[in-house]
N, C-alpha and C. Protein backbone atom coordinates (compact mmCIF):
# COMPACT_ATOMS: atom_id res chain seq x y z
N UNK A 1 57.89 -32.58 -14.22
CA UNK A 1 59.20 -32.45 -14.84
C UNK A 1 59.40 -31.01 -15.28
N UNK A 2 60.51 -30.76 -14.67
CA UNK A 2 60.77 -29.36 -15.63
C UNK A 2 61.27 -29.07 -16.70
N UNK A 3 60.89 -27.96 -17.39
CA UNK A 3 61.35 -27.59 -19.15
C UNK A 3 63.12 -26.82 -18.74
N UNK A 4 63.36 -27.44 -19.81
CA UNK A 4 64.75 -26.70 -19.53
C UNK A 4 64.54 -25.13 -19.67
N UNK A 5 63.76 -24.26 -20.12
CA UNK A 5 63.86 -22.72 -19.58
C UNK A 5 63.30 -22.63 -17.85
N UNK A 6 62.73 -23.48 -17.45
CA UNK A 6 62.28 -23.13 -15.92
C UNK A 6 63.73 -23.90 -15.16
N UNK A 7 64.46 -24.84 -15.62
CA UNK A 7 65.42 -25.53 -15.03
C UNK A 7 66.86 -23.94 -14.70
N UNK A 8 66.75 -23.72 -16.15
CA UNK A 8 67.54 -22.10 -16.01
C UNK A 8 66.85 -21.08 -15.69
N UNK A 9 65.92 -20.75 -15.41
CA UNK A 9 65.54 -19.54 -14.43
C UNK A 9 65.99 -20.04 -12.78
N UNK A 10 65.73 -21.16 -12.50
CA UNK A 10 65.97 -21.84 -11.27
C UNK A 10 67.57 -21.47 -10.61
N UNK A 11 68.12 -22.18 -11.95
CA UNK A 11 69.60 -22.13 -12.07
C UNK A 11 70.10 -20.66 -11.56
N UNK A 12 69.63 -19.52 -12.29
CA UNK A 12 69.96 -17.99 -12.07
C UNK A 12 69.11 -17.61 -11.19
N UNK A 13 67.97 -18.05 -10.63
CA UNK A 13 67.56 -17.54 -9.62
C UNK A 13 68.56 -18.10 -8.24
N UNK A 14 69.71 -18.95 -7.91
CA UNK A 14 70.24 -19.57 -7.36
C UNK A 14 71.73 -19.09 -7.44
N UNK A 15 72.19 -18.67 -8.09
CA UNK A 15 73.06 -17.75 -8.64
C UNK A 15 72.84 -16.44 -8.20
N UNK A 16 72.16 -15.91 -8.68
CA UNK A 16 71.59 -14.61 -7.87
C UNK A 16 71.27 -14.54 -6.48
N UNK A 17 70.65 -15.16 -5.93
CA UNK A 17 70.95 -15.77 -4.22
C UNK A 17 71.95 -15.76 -3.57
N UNK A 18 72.90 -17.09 -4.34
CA UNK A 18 74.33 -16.87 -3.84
C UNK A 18 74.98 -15.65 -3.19
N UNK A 19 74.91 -15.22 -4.70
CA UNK A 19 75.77 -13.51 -4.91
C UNK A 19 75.03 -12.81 -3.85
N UNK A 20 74.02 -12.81 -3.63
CA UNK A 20 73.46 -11.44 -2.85
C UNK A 20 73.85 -12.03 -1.14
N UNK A 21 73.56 -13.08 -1.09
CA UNK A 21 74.30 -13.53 0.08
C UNK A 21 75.62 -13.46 0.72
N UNK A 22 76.45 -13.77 -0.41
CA UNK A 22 78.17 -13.41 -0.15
C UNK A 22 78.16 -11.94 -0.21
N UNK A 23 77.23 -10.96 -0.94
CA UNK A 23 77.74 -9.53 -0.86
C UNK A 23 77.19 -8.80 0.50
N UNK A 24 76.27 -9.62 1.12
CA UNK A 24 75.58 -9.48 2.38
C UNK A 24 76.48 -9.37 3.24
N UNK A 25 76.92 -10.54 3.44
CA UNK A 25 77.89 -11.47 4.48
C UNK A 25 78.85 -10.22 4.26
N UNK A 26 80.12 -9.88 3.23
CA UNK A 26 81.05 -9.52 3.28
C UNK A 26 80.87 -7.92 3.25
N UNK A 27 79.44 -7.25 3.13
CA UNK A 27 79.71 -5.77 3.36
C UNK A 27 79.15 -5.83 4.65
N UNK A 28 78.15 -7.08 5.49
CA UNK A 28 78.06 -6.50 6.92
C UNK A 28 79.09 -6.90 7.84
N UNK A 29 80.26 -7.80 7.55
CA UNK A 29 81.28 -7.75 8.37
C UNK A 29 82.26 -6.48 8.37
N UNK A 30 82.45 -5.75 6.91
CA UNK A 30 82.89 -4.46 6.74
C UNK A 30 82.40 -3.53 7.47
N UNK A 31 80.94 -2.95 7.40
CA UNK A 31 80.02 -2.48 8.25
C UNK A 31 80.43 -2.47 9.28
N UNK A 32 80.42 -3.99 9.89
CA UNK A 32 80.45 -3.83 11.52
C UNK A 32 81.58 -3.01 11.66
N UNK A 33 82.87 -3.74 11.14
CA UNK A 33 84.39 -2.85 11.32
C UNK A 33 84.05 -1.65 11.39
N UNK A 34 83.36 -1.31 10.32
CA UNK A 34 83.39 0.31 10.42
C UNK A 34 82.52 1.09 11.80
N UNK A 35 81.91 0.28 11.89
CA UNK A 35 80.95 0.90 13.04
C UNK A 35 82.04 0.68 14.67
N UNK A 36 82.24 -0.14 14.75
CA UNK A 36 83.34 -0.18 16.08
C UNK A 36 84.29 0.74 15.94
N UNK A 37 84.70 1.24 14.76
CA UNK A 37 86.09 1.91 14.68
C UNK A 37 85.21 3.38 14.45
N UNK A 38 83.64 3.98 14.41
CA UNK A 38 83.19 4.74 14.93
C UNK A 38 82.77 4.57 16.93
N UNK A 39 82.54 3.50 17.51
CA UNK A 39 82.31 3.71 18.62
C UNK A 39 83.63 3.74 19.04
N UNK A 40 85.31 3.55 18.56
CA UNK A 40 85.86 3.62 19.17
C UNK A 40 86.73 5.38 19.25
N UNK A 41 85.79 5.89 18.36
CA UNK A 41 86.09 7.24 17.88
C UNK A 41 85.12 7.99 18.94
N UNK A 42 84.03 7.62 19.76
CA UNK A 42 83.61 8.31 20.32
C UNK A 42 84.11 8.36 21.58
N UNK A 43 84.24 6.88 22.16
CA UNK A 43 85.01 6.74 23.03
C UNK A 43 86.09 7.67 23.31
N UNK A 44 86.99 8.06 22.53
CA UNK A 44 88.50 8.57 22.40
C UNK A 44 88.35 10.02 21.97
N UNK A 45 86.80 10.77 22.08
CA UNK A 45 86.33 12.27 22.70
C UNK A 45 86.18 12.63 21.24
N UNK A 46 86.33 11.75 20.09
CA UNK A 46 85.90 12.84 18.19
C UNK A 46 84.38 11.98 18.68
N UNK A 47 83.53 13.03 18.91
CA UNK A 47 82.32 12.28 19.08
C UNK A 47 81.45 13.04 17.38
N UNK A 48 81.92 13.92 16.89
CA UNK A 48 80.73 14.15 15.68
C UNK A 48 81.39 12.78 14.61
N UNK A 49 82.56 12.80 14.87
CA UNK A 49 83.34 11.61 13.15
C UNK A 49 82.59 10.74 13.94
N UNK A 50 82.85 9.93 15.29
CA UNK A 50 82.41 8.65 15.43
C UNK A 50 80.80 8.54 15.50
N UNK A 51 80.37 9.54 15.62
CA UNK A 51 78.56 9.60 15.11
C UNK A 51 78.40 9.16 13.70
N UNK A 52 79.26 9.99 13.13
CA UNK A 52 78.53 10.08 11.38
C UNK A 52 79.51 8.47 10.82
N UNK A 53 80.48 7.87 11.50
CA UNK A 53 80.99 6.61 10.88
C UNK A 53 80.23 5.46 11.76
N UNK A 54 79.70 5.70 12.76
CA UNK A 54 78.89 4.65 13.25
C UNK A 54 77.61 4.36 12.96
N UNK A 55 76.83 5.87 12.61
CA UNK A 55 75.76 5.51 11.55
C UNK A 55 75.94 4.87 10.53
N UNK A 56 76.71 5.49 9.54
CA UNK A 56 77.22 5.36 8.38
C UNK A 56 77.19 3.75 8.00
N UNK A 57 78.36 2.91 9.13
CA UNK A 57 78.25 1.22 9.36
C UNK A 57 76.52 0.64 9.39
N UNK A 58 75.80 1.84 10.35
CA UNK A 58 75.03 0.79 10.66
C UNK A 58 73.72 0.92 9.32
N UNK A 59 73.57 2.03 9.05
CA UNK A 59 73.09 1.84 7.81
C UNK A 59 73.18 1.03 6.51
N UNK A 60 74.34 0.86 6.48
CA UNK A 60 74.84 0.37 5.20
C UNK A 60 74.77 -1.53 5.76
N UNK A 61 74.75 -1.61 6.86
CA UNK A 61 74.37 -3.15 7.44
C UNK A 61 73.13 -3.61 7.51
N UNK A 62 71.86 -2.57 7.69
CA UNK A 62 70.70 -2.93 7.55
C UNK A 62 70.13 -2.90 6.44
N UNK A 63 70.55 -2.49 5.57
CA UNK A 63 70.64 -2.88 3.75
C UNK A 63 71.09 -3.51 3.29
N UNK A 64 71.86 -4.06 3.66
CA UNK A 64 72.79 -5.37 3.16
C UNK A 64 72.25 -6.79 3.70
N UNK A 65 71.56 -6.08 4.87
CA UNK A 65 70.61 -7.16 5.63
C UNK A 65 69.13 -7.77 4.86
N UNK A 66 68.66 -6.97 4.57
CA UNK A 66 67.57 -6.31 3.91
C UNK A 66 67.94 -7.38 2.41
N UNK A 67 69.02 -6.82 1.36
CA UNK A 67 69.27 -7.20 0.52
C UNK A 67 69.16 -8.95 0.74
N UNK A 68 69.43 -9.36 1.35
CA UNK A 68 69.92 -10.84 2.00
C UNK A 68 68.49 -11.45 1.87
N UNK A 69 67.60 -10.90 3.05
CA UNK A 69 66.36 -11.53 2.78
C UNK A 69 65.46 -11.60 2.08
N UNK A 70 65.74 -10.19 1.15
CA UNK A 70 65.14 -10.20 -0.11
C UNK A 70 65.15 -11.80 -1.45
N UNK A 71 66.37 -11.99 -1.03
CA UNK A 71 66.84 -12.91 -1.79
C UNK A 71 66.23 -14.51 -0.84
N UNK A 72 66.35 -14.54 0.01
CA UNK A 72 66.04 -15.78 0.34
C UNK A 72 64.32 -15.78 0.10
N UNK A 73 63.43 -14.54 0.35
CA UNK A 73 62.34 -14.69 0.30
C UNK A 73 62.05 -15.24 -1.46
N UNK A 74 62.62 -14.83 -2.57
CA UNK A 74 62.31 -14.98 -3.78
C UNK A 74 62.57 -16.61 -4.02
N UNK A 75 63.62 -17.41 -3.28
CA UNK A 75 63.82 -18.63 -3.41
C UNK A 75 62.90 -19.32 -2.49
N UNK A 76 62.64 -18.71 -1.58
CA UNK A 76 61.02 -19.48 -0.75
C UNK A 76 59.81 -19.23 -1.67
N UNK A 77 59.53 -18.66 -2.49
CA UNK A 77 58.69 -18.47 -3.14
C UNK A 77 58.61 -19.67 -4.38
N UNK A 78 60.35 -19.58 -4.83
CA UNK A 78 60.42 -20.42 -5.86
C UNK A 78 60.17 -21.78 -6.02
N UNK A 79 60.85 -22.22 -4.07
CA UNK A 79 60.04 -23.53 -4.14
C UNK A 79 58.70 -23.61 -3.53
N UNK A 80 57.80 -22.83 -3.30
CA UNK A 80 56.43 -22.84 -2.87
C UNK A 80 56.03 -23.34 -4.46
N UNK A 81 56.09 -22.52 -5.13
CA UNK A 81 56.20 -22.80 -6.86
C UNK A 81 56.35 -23.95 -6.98
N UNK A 82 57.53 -24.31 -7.03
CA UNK A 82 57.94 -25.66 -7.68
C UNK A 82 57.02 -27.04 -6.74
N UNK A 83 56.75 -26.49 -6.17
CA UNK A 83 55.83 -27.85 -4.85
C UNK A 83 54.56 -27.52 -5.57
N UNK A 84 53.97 -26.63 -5.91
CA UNK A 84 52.45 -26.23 -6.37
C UNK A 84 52.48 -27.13 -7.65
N UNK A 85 53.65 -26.96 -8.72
CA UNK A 85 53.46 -27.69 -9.95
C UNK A 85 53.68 -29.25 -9.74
């Protein structure tokens, strides 16, 4: 049985998940935008802007990526936890 302070760490550890998930989701669909609207800048001969905005996307997507699994790994942990007790 759990104590109600481990029931609310659970609670905000789940909460915090959420959030990092929806901020995942909605800055790597931004990202991507931004990164196509750099390949479509190279395409159309500005090849230094569509370099530095297509990095720019893809960086900021593999951190946001990153951020994401960070978060799911802490809730795999939590129930490895909660199965151990």
């Amino acid at each position: 049985m759990l104590t109600p302070d481990q029931s609310e760490i659970i609670k905000e550890r789940l909460r915090q998940a959420r959030l990092s998930f929806n901020l995942a989701l909605a800055t790597t669909a931004t990202c991507a935008l931004v990164g196509f609207c750099g390949i479509g800048l190279v395409l159309l001969g500005k090849a230094p802007e569509g370099t530095i905005t297509t990095t720019g996307g893809l960086s900021a997507t593999v951190y946001c990526l990153k951020l994401a699994r960070d978060a799911n790994d802490r809730l795999d942990e939590l129930a490895k936890d909660l199965n151990d007790d």
